[in-house]
N, C-alpha and C. Protein backbone atom coordinates (compact mmCIF):
# COMPACT_ATOMS: atom_id res chain seq x y z
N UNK A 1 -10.06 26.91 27.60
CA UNK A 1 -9.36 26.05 26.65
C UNK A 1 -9.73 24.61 26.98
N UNK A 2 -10.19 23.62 26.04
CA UNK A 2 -10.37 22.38 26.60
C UNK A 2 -9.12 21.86 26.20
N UNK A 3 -9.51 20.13 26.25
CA UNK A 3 -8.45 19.11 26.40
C UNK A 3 -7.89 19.31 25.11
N UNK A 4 -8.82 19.17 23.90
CA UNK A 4 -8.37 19.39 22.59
C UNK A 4 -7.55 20.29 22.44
N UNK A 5 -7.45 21.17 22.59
CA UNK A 5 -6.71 22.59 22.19
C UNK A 5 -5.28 22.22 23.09
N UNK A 6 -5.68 22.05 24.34
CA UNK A 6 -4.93 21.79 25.43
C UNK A 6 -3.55 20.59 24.27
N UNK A 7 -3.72 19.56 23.99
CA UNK A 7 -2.87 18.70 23.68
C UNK A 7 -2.34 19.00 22.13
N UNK A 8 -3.05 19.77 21.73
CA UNK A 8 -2.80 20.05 20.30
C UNK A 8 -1.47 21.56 20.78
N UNK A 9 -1.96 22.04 21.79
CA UNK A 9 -0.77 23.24 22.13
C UNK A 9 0.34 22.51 22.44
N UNK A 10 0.06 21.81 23.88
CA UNK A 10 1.85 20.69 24.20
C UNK A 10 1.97 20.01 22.72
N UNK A 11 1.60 19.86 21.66
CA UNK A 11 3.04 18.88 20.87
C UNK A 11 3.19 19.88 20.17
N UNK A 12 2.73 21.22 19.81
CA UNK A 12 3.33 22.14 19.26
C UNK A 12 4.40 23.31 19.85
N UNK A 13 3.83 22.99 21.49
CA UNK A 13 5.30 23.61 22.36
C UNK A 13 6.14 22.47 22.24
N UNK A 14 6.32 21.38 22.60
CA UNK A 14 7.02 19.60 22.40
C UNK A 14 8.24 19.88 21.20
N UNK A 15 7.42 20.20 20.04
CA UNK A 15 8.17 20.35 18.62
C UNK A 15 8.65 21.11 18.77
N UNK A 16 8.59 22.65 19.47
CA UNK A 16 8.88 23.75 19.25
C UNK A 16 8.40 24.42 17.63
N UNK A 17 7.06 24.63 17.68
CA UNK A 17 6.59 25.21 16.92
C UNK A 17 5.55 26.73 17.52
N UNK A 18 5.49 26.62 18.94
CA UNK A 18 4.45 27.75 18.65
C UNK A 18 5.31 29.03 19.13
N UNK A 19 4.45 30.55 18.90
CA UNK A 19 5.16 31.72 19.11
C UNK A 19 5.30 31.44 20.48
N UNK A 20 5.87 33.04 20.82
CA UNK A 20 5.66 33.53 22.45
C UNK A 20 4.34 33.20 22.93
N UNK A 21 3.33 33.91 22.71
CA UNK A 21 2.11 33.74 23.42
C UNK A 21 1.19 32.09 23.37
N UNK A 22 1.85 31.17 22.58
CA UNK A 22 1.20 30.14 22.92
C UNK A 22 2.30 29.08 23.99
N UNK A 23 3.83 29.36 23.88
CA UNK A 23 4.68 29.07 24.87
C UNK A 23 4.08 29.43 26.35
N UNK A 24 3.85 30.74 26.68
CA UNK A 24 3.42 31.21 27.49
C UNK A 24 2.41 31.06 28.15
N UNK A 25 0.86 30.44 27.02
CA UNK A 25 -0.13 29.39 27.45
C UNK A 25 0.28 28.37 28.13
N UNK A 26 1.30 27.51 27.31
CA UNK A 26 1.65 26.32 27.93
C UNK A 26 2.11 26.44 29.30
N UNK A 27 3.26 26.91 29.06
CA UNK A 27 3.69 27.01 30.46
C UNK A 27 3.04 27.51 31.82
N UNK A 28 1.93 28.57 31.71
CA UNK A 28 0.92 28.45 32.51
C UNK A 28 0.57 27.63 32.92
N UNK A 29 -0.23 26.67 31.98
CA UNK A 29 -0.90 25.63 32.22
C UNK A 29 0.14 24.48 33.03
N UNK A 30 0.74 24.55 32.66
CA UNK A 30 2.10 23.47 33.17
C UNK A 30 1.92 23.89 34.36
N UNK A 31 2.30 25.16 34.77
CA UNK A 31 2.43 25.37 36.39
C UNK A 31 1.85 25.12 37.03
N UNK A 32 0.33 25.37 36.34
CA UNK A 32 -1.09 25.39 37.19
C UNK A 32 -1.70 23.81 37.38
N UNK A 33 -1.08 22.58 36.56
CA UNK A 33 -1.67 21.57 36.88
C UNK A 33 -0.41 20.40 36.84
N UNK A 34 0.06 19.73 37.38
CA UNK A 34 1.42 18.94 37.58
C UNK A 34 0.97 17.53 37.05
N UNK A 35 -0.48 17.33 36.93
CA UNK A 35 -0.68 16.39 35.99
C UNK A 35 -0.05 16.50 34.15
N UNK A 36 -0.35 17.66 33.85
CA UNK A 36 -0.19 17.84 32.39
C UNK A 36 1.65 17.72 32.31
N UNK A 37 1.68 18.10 33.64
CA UNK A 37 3.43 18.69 33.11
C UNK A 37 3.82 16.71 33.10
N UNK A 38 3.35 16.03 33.84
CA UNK A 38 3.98 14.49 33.66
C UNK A 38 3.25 13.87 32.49
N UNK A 39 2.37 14.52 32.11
CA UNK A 39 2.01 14.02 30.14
C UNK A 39 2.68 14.86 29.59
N UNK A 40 2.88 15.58 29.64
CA UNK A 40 4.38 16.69 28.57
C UNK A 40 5.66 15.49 28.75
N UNK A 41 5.91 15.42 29.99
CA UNK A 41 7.41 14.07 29.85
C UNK A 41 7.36 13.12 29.35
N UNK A 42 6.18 12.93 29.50
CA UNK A 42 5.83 11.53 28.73
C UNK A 42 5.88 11.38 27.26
N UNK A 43 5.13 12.62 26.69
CA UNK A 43 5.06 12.78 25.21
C UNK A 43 6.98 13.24 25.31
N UNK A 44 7.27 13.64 26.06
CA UNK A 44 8.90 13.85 25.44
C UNK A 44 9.72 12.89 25.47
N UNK A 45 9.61 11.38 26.28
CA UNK A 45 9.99 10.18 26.92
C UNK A 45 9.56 9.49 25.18
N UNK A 46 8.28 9.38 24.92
CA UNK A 46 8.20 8.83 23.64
C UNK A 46 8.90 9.62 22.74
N UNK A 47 8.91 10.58 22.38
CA UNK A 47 9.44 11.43 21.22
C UNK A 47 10.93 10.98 21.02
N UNK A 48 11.42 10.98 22.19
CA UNK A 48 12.88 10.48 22.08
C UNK A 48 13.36 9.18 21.98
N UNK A 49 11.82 8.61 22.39
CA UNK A 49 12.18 6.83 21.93
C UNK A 49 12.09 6.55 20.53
N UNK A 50 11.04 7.85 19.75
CA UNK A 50 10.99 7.06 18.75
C UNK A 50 11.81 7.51 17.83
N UNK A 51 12.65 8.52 18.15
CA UNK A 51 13.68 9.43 17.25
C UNK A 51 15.20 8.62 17.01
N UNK A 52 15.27 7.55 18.58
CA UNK A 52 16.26 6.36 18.46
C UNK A 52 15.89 4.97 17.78
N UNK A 53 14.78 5.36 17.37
CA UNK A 53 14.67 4.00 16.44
C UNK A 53 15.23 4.11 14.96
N UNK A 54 15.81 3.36 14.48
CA UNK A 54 15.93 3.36 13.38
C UNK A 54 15.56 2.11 12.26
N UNK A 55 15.00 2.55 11.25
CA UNK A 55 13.88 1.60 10.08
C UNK A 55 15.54 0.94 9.31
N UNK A 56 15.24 -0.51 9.32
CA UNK A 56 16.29 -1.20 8.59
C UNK A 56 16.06 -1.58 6.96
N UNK A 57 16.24 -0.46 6.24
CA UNK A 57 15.87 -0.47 4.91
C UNK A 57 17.16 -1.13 4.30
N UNK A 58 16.53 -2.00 3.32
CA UNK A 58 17.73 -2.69 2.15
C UNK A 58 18.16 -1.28 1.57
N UNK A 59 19.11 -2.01 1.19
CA UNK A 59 19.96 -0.81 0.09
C UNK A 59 19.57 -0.63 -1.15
N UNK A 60 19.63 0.23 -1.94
CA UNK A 60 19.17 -0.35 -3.46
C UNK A 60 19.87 -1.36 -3.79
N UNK A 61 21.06 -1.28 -3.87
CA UNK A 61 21.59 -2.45 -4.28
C UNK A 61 21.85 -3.91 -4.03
N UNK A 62 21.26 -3.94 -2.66
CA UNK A 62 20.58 -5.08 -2.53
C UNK A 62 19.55 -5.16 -2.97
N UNK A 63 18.43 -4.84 -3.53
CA UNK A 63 17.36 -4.83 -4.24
C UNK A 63 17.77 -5.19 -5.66
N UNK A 64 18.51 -4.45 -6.20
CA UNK A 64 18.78 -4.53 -7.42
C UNK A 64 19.42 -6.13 -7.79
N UNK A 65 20.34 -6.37 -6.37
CA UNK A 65 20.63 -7.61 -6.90
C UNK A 65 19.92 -8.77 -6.70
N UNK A 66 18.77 -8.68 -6.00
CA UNK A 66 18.01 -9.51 -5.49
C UNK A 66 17.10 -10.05 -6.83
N UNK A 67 16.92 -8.84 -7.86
CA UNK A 67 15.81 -8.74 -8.61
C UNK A 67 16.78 -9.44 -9.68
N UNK A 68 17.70 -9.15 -9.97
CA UNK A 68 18.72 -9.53 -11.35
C UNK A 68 19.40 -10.80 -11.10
N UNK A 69 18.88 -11.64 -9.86
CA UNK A 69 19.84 -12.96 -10.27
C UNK A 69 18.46 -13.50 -10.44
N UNK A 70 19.00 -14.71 -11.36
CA UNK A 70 18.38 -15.47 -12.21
C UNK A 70 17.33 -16.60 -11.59
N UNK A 71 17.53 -16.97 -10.50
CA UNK A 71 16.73 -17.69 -9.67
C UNK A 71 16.17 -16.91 -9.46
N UNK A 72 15.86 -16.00 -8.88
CA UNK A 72 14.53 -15.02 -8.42
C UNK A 72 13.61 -14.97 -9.42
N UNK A 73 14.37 -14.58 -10.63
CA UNK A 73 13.43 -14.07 -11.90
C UNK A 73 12.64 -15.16 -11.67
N UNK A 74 13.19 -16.40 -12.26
CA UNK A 74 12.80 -17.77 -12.82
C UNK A 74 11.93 -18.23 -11.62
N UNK A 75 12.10 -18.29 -10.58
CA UNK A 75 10.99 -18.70 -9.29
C UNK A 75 9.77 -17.73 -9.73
N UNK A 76 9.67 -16.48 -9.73
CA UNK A 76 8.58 -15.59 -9.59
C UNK A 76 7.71 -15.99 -11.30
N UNK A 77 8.73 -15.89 -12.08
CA UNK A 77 8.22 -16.20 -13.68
C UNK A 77 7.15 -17.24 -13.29
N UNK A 78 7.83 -18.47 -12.86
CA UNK A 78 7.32 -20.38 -13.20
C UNK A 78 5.96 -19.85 -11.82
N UNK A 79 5.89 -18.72 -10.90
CA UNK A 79 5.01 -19.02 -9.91
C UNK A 79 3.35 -18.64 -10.69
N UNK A 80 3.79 -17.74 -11.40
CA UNK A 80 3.05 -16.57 -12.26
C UNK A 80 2.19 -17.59 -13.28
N UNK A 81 3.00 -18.24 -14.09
CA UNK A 81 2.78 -19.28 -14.91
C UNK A 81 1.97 -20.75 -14.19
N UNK A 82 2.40 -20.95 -12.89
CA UNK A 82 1.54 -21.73 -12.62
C UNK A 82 0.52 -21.43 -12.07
N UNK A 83 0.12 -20.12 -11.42
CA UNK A 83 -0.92 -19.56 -10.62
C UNK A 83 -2.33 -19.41 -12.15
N UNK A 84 -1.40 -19.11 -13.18
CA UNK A 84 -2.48 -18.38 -14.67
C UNK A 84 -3.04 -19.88 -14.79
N UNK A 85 -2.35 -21.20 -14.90
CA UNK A 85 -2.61 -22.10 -15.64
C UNK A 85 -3.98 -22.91 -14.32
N UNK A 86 -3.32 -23.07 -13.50
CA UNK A 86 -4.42 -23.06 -12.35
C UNK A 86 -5.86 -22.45 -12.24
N UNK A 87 -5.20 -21.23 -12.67
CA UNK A 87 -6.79 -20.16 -12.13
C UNK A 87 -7.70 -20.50 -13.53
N UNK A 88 -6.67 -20.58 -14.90
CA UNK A 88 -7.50 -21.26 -15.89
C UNK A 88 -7.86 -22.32 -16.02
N UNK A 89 -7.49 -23.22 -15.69
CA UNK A 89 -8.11 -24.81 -15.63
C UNK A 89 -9.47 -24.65 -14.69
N UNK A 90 -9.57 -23.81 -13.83
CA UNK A 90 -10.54 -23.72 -12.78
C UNK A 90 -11.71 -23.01 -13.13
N UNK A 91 -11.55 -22.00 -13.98
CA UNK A 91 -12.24 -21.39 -15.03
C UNK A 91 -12.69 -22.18 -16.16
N UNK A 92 -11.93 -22.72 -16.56
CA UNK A 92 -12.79 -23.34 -17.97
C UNK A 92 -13.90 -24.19 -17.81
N UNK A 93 -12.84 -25.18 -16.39
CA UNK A 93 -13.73 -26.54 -15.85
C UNK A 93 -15.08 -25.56 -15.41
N UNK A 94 -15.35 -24.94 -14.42
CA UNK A 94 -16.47 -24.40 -14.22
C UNK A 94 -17.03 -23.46 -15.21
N UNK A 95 -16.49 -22.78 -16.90
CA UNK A 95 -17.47 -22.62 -17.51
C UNK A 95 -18.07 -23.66 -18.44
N UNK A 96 -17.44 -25.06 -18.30
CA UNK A 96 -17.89 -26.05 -19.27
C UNK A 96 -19.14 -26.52 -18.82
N UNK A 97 -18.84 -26.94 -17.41
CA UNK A 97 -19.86 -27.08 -16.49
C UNK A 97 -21.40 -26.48 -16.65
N UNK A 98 -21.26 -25.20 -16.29
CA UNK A 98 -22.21 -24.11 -16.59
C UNK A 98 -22.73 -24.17 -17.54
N UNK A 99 -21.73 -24.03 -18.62
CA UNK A 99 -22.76 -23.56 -20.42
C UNK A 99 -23.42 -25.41 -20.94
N UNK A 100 -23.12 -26.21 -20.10
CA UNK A 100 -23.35 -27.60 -20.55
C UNK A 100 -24.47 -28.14 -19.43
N UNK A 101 -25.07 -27.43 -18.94
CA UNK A 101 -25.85 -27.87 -17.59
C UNK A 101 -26.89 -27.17 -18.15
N UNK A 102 -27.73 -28.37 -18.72
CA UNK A 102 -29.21 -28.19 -19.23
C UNK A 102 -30.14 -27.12 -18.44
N UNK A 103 -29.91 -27.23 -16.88
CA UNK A 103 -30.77 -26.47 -16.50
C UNK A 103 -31.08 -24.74 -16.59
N UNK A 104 -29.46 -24.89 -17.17
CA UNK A 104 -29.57 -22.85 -17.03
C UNK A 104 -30.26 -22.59 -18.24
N UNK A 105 -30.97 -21.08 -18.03
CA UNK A 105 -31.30 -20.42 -18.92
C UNK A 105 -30.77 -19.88 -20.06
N UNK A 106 -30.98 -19.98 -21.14
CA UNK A 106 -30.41 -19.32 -22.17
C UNK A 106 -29.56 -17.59 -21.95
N UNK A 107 -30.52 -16.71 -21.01
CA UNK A 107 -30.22 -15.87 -20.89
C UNK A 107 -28.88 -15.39 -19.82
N UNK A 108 -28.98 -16.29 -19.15
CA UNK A 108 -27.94 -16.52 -18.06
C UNK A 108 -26.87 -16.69 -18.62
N UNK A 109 -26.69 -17.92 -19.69
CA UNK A 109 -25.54 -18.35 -20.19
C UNK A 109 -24.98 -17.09 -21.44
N UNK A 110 -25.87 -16.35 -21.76
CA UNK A 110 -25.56 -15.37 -23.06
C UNK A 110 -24.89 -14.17 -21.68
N UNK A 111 -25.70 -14.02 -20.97
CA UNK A 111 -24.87 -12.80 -19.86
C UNK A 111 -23.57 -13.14 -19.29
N UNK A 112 -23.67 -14.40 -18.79
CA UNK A 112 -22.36 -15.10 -18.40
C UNK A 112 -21.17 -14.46 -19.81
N UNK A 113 -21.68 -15.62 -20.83
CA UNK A 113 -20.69 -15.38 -22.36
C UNK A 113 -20.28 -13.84 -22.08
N UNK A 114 -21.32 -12.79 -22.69
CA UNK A 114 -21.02 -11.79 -22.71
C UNK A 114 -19.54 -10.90 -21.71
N UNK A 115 -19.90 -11.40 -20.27
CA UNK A 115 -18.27 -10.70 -19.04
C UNK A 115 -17.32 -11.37 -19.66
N UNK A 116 -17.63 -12.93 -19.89
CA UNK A 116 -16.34 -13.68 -19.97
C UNK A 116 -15.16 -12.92 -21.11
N UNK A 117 -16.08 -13.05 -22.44
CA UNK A 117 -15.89 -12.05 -23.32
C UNK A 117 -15.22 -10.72 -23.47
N UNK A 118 -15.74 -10.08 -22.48
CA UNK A 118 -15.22 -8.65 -22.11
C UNK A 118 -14.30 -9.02 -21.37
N UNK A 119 -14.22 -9.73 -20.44
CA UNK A 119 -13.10 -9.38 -19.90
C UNK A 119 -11.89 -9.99 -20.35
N UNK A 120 -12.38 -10.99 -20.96
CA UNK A 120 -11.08 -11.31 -22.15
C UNK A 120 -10.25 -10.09 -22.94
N UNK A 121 -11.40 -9.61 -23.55
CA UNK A 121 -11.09 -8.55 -24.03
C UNK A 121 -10.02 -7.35 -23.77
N UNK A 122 -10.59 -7.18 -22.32
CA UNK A 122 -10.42 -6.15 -21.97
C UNK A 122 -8.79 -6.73 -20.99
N UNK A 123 -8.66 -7.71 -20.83
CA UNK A 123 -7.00 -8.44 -20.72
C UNK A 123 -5.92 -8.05 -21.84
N UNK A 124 -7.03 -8.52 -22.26
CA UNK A 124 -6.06 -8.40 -23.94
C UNK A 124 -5.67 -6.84 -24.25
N UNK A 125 -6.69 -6.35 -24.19
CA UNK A 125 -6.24 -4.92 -24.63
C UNK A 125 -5.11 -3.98 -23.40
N UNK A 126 -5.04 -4.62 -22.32
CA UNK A 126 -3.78 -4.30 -21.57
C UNK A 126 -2.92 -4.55 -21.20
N UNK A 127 -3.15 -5.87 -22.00
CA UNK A 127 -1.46 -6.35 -22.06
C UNK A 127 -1.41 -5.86 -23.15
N UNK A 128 -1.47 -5.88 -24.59
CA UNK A 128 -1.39 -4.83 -25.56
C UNK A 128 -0.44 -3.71 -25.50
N UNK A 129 -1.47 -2.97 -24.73
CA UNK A 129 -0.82 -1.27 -24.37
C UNK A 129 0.26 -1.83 -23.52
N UNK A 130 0.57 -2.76 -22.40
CA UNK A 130 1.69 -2.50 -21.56
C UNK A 130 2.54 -3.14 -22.50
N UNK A 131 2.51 -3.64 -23.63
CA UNK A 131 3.80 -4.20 -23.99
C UNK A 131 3.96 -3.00 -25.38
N UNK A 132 3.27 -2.06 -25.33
CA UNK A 132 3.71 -1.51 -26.56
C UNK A 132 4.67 0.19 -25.72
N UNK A 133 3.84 0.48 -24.81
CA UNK A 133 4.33 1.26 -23.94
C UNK A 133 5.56 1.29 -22.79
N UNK A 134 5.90 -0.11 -22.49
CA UNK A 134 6.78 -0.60 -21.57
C UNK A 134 8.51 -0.22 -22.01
N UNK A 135 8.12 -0.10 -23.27
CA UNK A 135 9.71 0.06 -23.61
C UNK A 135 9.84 1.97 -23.15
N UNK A 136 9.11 2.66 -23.86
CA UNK A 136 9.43 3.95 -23.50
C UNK A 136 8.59 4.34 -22.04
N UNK A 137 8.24 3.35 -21.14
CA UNK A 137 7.98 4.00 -19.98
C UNK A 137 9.31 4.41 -18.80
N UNK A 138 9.52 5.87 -18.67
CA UNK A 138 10.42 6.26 -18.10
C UNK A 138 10.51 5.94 -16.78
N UNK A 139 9.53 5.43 -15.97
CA UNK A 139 9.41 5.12 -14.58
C UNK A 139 10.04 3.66 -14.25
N UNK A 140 10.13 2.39 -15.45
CA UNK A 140 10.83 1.43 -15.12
C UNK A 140 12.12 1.45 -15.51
N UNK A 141 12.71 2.61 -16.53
CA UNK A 141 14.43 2.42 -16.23
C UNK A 141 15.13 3.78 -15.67
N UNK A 142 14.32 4.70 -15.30
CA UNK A 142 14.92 5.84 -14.69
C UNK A 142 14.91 6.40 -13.75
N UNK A 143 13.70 5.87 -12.76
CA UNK A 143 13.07 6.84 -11.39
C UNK A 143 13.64 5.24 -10.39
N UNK A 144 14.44 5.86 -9.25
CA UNK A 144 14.88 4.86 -8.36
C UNK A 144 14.12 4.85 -7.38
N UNK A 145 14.06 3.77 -6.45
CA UNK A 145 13.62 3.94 -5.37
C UNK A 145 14.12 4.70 -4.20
């Protein structure tokens, strides 16, 4: 039996998952080497540390109220709104730039046009669907966290 098998058996004796005959491996092995048996305590020393930890999750309803007062909305709204107006001013300025800079190629600037285009497009067409779909999507007023 190597190491692999070897450690994959202790956390399944550890858990108490294996039959008789792989208990019976273990414990062999336990007898026969007093190294393994102080990595068995060890893996049981952690197991029990981490079984006393406990994860400090909000409540829903702290969530819920976090999301429904009106300052939150309005901070996240105005952040949204200024991040779009930003990222577009930064965009335009550098495609004015571009399509007005004698040196580029015609073809460059028609490939450029062309993504800009699409991906306009292709914005558009999903905000579209999410605002036509949003009302009957069952996952934002019925499935909780």
């Amino acid at each position: 039996m190597n190491d692999t098998e070897l450690y994959v058996l202790l956390m399944g004796y550890l858990d108490g998952e294996l039959d008789e005959a792989g208990r019976a491996r273990v414990e062999a092995a336990l007898d026969a080497n007093p190294a393994l048996r102080r990595e068995l305590d060890e893996m049981r020393r952690l197991k029990d540390m981490t079984h006393t930890l406990g994860i400090d999750s909000r409540k829903d309803a702290e969530l819920d109220a976090f999301w429904n007062d009106v300052y939150n909305r309005l901070e996240r709204s105005t952040a949204w709104i200024l991040l779009l107006l930003g990222f577009s001013g930064v965009v335009a300025g550098v495609g004015y730039l571009f399509f007005t800079h004698p040196g580029t190629h015609w073809s460059i600037k028609a490939a450029a046009a062309c993504g800009l285009a699409g991906s306009v497009l292709l914005l558009w067409s999903v905000w579209r669907e999410r605002r036509r779909v949003l009302p009957h999507d069952r996952y934002s007023r019925e499935v909780r966290r």
